[in-house]
C-alpha atoms as a PDB file:
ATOM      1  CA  UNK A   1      87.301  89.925  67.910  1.00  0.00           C
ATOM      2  CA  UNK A   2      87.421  86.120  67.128  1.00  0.00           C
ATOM      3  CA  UNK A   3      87.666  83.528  70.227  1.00  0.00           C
ATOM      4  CA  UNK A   4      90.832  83.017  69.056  1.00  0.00           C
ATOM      5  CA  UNK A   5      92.285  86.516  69.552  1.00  0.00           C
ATOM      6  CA  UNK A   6      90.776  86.614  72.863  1.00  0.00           C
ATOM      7  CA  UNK A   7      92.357  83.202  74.191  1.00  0.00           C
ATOM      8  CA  UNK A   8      95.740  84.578  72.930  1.00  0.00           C
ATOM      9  CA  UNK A   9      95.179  87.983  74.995  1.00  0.00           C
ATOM     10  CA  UNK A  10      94.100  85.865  78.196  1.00  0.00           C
ATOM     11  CA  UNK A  11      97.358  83.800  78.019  1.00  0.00           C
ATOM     12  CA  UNK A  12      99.942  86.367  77.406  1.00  0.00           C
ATOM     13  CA  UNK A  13      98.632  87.526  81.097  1.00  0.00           C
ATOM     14  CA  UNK A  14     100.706  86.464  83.662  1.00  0.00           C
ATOM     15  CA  UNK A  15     103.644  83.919  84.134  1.00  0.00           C
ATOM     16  CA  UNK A  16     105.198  82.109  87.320  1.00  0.00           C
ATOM     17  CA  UNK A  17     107.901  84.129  89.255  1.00  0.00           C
ATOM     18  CA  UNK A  18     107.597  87.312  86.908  1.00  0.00           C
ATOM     19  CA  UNK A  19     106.691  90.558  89.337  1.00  0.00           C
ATOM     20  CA  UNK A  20     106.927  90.106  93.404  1.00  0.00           C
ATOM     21  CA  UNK A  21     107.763  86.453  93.577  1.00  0.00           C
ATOM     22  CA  UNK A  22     104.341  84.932  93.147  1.00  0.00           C
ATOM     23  CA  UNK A  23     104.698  81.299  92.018  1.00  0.00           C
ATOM     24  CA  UNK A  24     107.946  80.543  91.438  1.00  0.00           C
ATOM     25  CA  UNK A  25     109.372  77.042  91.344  1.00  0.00           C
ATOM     26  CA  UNK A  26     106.644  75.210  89.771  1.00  0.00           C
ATOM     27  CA  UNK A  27     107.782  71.802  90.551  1.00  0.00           C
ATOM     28  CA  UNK A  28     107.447  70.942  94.216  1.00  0.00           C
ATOM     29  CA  UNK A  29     110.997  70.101  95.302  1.00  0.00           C
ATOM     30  CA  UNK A  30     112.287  68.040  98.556  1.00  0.00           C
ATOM     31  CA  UNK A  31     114.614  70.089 100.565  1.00  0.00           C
ATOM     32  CA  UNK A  32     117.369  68.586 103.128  1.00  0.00           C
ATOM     33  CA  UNK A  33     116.991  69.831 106.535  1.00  0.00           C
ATOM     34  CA  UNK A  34     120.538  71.316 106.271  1.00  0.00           C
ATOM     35  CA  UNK A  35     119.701  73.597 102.994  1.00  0.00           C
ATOM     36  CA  UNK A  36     116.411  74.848 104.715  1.00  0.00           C
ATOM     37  CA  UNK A  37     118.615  75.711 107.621  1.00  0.00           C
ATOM     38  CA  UNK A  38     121.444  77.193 105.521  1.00  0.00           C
ATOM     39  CA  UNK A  39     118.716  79.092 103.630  1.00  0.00           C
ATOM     40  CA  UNK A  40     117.562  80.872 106.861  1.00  0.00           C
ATOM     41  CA  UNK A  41     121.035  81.743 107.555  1.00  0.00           C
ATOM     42  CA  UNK A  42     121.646  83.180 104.761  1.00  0.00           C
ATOM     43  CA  UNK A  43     118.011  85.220 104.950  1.00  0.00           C
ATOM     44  CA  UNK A  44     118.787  86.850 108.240  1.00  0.00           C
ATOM     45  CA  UNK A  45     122.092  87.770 107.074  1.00  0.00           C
ATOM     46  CA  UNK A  46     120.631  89.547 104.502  1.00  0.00           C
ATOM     47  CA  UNK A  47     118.386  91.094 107.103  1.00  0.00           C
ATOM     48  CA  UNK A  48     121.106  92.072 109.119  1.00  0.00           C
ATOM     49  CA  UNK A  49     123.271  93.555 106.055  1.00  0.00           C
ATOM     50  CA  UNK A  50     120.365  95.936 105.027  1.00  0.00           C
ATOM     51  CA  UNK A  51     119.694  97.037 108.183  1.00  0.00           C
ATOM     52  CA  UNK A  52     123.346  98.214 109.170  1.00  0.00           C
ATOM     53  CA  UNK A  53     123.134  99.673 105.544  1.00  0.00           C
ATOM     54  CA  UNK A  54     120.319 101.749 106.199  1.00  0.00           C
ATOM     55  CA  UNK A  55     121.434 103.016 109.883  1.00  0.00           C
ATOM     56  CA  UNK A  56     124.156 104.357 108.246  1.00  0.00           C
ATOM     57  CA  UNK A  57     122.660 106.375 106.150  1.00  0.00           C
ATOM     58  CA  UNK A  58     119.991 108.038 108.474  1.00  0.00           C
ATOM     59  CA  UNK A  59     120.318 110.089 111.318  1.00  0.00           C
ATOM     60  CA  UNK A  60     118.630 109.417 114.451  1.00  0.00           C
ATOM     61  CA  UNK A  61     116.609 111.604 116.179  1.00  0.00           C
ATOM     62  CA  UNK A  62     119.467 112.992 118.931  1.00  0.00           C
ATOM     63  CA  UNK A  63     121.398 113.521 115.890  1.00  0.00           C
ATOM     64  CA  UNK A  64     118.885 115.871 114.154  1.00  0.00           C
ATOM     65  CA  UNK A  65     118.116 118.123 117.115  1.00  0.00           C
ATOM     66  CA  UNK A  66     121.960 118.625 118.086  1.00  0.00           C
ATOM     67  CA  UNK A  67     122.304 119.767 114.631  1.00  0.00           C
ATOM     68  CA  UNK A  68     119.691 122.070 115.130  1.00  0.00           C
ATOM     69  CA  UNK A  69     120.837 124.057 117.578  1.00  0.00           C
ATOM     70  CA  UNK A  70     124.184 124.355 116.251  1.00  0.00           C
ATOM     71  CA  UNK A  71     122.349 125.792 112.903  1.00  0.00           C
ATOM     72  CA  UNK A  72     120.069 127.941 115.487  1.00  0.00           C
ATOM     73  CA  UNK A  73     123.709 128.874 117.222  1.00  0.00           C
ATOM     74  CA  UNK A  74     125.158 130.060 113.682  1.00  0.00           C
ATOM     75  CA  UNK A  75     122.568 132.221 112.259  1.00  0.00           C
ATOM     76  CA  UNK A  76     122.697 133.877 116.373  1.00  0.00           C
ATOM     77  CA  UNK A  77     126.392 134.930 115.957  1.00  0.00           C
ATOM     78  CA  UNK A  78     125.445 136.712 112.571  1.00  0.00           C
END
């Protein structure tokens, strides 16, 4: 394999901001305080959202064991 091949190989690697937010913006940019504080907003909304989103999807643990004994109530009566 020429040097040249290799160098090619070693480049194609890895870019900014491509897999799990390493890098990204290159350039180093000046932020207002007002953006930095809207951008935390806007984080723990997001925060917030997820978290109602995944509540309602699971059941807590009082729910599981009343729905146990109503199964263990069920197969009783038959």
């Amino acid at each position: 394999m020429s040097w040249r091949m290799r160098r090619r190989r070693r480049r194609r690697r890895r870019r900014k901001g491509r897999r799990r937010g390493g890098g990204g913006k290159g350039k180093e940019q000046q932020q207002t305080e007002s953006q930095m504080r809207w951008r935390l907003k806007e984080r723990k909304r997001r925060r917030r959202r997820m978290k109602k989103r995944k509540r309602a999807t699971t059941t807590t643990r009082g729910e599981e064991e009343e729905m146990e004994g109503e199964e263990e109530k069920e197969e009783e009566q038959q």
